[in-house]
C-alpha atoms as a PDB file:
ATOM      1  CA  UNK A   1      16.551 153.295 182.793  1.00  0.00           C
ATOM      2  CA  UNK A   2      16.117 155.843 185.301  1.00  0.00           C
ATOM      3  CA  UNK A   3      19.213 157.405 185.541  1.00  0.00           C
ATOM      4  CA  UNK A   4      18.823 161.249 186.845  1.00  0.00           C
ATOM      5  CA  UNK A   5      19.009 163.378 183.528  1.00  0.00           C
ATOM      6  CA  UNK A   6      20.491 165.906 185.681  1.00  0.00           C
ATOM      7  CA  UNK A   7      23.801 163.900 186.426  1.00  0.00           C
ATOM      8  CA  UNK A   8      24.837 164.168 182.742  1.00  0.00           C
ATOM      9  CA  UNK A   9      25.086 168.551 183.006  1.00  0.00           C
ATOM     10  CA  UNK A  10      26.998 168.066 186.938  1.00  0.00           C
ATOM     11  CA  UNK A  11      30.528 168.397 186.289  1.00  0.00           C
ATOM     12  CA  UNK A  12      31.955 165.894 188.837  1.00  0.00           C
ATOM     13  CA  UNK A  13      33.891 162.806 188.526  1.00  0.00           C
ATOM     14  CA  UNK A  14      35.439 160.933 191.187  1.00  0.00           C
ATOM     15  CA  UNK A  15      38.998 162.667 190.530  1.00  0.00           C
ATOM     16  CA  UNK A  16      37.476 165.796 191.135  1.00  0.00           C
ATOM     17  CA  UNK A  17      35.784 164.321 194.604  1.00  0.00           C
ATOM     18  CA  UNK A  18      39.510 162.959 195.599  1.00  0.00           C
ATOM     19  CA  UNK A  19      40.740 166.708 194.636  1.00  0.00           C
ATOM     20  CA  UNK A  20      38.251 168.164 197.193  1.00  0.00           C
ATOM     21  CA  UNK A  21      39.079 166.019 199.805  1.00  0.00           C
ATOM     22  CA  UNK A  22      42.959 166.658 199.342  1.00  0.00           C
ATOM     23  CA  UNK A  23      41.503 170.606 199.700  1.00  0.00           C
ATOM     24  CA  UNK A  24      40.016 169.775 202.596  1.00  0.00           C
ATOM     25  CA  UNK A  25      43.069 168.100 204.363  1.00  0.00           C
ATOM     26  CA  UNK A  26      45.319 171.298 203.344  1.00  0.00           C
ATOM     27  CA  UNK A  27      42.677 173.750 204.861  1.00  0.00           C
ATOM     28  CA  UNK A  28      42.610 171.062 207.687  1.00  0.00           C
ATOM     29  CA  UNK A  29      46.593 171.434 207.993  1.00  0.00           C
ATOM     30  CA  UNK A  30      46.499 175.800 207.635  1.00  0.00           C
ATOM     31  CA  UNK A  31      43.918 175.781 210.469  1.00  0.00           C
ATOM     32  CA  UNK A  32      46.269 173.424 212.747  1.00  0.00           C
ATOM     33  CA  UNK A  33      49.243 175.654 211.262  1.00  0.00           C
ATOM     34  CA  UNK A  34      47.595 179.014 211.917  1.00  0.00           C
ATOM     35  CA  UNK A  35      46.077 177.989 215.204  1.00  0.00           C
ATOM     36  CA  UNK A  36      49.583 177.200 216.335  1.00  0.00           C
ATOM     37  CA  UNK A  37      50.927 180.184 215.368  1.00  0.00           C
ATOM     38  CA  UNK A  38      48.381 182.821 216.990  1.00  0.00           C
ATOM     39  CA  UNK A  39      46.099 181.296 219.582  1.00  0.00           C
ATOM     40  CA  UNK A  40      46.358 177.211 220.203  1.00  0.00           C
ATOM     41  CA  UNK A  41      42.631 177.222 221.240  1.00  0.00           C
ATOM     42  CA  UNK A  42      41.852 174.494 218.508  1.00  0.00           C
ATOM     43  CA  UNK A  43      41.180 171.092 218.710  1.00  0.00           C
ATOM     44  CA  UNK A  44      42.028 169.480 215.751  1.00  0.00           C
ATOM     45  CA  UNK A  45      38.907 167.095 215.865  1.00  0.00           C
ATOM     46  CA  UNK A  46      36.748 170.718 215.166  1.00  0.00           C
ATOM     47  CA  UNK A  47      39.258 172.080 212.641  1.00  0.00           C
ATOM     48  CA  UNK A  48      39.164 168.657 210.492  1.00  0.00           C
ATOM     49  CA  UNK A  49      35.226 168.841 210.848  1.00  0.00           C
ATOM     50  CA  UNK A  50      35.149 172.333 209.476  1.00  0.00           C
ATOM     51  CA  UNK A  51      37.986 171.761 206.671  1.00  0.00           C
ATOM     52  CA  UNK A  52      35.834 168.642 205.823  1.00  0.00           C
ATOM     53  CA  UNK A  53      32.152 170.500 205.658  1.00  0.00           C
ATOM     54  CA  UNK A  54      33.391 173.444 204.448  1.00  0.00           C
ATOM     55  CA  UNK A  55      35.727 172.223 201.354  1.00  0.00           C
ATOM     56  CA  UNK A  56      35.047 168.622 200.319  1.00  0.00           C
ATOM     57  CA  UNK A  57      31.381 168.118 201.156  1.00  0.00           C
ATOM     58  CA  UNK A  58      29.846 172.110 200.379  1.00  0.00           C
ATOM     59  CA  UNK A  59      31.788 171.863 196.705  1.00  0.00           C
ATOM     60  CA  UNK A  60      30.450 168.469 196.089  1.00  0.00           C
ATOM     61  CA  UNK A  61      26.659 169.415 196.928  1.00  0.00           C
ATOM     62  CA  UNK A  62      27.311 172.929 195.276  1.00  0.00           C
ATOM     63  CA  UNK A  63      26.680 171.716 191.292  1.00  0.00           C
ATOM     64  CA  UNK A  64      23.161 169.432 192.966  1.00  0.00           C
ATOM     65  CA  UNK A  65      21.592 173.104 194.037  1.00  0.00           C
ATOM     66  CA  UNK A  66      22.406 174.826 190.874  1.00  0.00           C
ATOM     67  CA  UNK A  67      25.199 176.672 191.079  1.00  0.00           C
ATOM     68  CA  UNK A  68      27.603 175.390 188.528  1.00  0.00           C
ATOM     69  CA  UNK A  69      30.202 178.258 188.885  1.00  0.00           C
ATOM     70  CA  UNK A  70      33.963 177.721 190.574  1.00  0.00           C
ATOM     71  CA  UNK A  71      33.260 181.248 192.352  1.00  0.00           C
ATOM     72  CA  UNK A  72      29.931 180.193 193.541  1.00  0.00           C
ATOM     73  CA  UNK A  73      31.636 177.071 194.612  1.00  0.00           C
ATOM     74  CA  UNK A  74      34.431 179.041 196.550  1.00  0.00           C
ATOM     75  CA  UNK A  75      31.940 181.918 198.028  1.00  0.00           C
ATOM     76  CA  UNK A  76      29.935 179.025 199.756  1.00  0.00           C
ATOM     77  CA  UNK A  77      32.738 177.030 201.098  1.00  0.00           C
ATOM     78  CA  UNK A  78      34.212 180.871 202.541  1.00  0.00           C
ATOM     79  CA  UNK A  79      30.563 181.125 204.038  1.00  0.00           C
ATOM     80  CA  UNK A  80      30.419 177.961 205.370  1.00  0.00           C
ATOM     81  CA  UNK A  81      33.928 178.068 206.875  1.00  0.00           C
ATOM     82  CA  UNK A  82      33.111 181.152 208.530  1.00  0.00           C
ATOM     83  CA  UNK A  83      29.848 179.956 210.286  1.00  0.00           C
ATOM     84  CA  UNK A  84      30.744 176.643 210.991  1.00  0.00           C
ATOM     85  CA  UNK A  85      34.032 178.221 212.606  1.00  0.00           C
ATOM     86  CA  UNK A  86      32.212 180.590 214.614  1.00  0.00           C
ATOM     87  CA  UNK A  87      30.275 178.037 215.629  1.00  0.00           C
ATOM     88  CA  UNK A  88      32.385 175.134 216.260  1.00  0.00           C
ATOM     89  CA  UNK A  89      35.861 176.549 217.394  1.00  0.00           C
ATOM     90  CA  UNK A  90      36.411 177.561 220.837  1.00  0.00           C
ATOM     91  CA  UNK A  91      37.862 180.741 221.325  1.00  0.00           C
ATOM     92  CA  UNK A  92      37.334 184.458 221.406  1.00  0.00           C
ATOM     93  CA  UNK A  93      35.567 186.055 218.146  1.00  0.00           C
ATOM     94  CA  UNK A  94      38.807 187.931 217.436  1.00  0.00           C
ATOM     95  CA  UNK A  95      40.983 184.869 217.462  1.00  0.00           C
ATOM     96  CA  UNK A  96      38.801 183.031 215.852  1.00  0.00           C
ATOM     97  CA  UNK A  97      38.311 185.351 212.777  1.00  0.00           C
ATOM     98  CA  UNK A  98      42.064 185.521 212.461  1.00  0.00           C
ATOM     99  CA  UNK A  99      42.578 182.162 212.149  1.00  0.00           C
ATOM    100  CA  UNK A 100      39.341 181.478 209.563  1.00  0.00           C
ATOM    101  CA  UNK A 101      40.526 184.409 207.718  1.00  0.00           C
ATOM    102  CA  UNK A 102      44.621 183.796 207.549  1.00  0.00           C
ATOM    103  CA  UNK A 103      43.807 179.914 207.305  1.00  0.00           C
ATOM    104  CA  UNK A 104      41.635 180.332 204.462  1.00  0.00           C
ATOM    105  CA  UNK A 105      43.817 182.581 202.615  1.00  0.00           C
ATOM    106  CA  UNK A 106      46.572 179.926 203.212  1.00  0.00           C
ATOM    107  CA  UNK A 107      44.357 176.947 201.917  1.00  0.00           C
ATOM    108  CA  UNK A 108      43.342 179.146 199.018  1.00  0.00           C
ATOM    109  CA  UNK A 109      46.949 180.304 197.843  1.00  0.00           C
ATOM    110  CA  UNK A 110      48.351 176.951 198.030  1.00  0.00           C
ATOM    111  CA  UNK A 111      44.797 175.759 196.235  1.00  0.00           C
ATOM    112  CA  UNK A 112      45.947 177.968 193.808  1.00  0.00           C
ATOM    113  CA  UNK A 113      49.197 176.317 193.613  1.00  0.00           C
ATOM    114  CA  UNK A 114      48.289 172.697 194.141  1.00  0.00           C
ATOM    115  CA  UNK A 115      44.725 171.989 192.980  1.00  0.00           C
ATOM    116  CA  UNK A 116      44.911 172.634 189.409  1.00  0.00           C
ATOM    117  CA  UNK A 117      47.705 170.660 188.655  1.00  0.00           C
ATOM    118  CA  UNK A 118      46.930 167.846 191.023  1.00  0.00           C
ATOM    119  CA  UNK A 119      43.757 167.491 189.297  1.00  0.00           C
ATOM    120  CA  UNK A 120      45.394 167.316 185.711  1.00  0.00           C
ATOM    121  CA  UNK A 121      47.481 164.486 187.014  1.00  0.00           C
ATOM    122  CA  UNK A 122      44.381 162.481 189.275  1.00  0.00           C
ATOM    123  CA  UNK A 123      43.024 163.167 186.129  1.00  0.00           C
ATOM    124  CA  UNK A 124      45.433 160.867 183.646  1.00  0.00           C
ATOM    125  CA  UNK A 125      44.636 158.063 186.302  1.00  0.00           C
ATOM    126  CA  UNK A 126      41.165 158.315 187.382  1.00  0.00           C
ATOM    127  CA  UNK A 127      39.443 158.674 184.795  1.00  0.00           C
ATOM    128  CA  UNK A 128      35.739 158.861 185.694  1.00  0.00           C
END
């Protein structure tokens, strides 16, 4: 068969895909937090787009391009958070740097917290 070789070295599974898209919803849910803390400039239609981009579909492409490192993995999705925010939210730069910035460093302290294990236990039920 034809199976890509490369698919066999990629460490993804589809518990790890449902892990990255429960990331995505809790950097979806810090944004909307943060937002509504500091400036309420947000539509939550542009913060769900850039929680989605930046932490379920950047991790998942990150292992296709090479890089097969968590760090490399979490340096991307911060780039890609930033750019897509300044890109996509609607506000000034200031506000909108705060909220990237305290957002992601919500997301990633409950990530932290909540990915690891939630994995472990997707992981006893998913098994591929």
């Amino acid at each position: 068969s034809m199976a890509l070789p490369i698919l066999n070295y990629i460490p993804f599974s589809v518990s790890l895909a449902v892990v990255y898209l429960l990331n995505a919803l809790l950097a979806f849910a810090a944004v909307v937090l943060v937002d509504k803390l500091i400036s309420h400039d947000i539509e939550a239609k542009h913060a769900l787009i850039l929680s989605v981009v930046s932490f379920f579909a950047v991790p998942l492409v990150v292992p296709f391009v090479g890089a097969f490192d968590k760090g490399a993995s979490i340096i991307l999705s911060f780039v890609s958070w930033v750019i897509l925010g300044e890109i996509i939210l609607q506000s000034d730069r200031t506000t909108k740097l705060k909220v990237l910035v305290i957002a992601f460093a919500v997301y990633y302290l409950l990530s932290i917290f909540v990915t690891d294990s939630l994995y472990a236990v997707l992981r006893r039920y998913i098994s591929f």
